[in-house]
Protein backbone atom coordinates (compact mmCIF):
# COMPACT_ATOMS: atom_id res chain seq x y z
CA UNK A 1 38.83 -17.48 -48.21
CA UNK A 2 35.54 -18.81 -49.78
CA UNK A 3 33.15 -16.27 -50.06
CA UNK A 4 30.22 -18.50 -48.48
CA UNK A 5 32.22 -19.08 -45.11
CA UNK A 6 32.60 -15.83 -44.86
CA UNK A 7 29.28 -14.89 -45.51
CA UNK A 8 27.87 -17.88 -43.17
CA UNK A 9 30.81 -16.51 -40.45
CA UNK A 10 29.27 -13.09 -40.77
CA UNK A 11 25.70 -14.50 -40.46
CA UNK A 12 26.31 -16.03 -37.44
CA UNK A 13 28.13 -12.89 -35.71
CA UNK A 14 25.05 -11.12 -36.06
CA UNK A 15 22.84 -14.05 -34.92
CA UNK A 16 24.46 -14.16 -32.11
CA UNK A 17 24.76 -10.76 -31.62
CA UNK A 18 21.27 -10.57 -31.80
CA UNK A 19 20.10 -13.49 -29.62
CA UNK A 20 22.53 -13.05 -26.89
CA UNK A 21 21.16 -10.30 -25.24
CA UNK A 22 17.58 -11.87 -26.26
CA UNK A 23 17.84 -14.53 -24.36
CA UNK A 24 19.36 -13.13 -21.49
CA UNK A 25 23.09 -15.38 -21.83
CA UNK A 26 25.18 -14.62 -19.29
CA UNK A 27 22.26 -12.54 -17.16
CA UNK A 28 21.59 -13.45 -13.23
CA UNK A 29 18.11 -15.68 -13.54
CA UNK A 30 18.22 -16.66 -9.75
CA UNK A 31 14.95 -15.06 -8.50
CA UNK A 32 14.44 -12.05 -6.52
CA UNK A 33 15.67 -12.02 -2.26
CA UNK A 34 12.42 -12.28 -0.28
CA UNK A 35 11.92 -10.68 2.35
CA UNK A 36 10.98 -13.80 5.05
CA UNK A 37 10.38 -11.76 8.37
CA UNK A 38 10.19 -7.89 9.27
CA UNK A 39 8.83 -5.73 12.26
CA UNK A 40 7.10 -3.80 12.39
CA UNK A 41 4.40 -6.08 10.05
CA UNK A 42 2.43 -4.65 8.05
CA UNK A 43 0.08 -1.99 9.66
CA UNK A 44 1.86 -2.49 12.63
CA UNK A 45 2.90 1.60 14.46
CA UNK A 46 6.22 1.83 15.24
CA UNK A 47 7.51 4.06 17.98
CA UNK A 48 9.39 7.18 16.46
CA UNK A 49 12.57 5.77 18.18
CA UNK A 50 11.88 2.41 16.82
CA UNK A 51 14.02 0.45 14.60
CA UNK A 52 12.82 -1.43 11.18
CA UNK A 53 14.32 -5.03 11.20
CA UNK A 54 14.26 -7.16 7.69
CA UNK A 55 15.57 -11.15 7.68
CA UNK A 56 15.95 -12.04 4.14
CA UNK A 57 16.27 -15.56 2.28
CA UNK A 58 19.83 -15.50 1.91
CA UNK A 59 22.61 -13.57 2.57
CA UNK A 60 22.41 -9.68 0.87
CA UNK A 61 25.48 -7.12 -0.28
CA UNK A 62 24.93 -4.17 2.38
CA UNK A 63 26.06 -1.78 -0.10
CA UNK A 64 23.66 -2.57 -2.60
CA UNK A 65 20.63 -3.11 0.13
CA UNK A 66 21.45 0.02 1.28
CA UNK A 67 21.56 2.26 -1.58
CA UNK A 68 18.31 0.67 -2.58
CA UNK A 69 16.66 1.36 0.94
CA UNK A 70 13.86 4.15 1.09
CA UNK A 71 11.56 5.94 3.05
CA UNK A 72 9.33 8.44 2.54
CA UNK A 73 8.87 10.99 4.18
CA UNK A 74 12.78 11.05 4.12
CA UNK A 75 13.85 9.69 7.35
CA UNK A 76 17.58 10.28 9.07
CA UNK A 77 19.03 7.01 10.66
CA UNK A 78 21.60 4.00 10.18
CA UNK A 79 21.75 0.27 9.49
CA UNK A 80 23.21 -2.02 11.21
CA UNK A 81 23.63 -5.90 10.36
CA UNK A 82 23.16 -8.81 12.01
CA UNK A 83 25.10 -12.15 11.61
């Protein structure tokens, strides 16, 4: 094998390599879910039986809205989804 393809071959490897993760190939670049509606609004009480109720933009993966869910002070409850 010539010894420039080879070289050139290796070049480009490590280019790529390189720019791949860069450039963000292969990443999710849709933008962020948005929040479009949600009670209680902002600065709004809610009742210490009350529930908190979130419509996003498109349709979400429970598991992963879930696990990303917080409250603090730590709060026990449940979802529950809506179709």
């Amino acid at each position: 094998m010539n010894m420039n393809r080879l070289l050139s071959g290796l070049v480009a490897v490590v280019l790529l390599s390189v720019l791949i993760p860069i450039c963000g190939v292969g990443a999710d670049l849709s933008p962020a879910p948005i929040v479009v509606q949600r009670s209680p609004e902002r600065g709004e009480e809610l009742a210490i039986d009350g529930a908190i109720e979130m419509i996003f933009d498109r349709p979400m993966d429970r598991a992963s809205v879930e696990a990303a869910f917080s409250l603090s002070p730590h709060v026990v409850g449940s979802f529950s989804w809506l179709f």
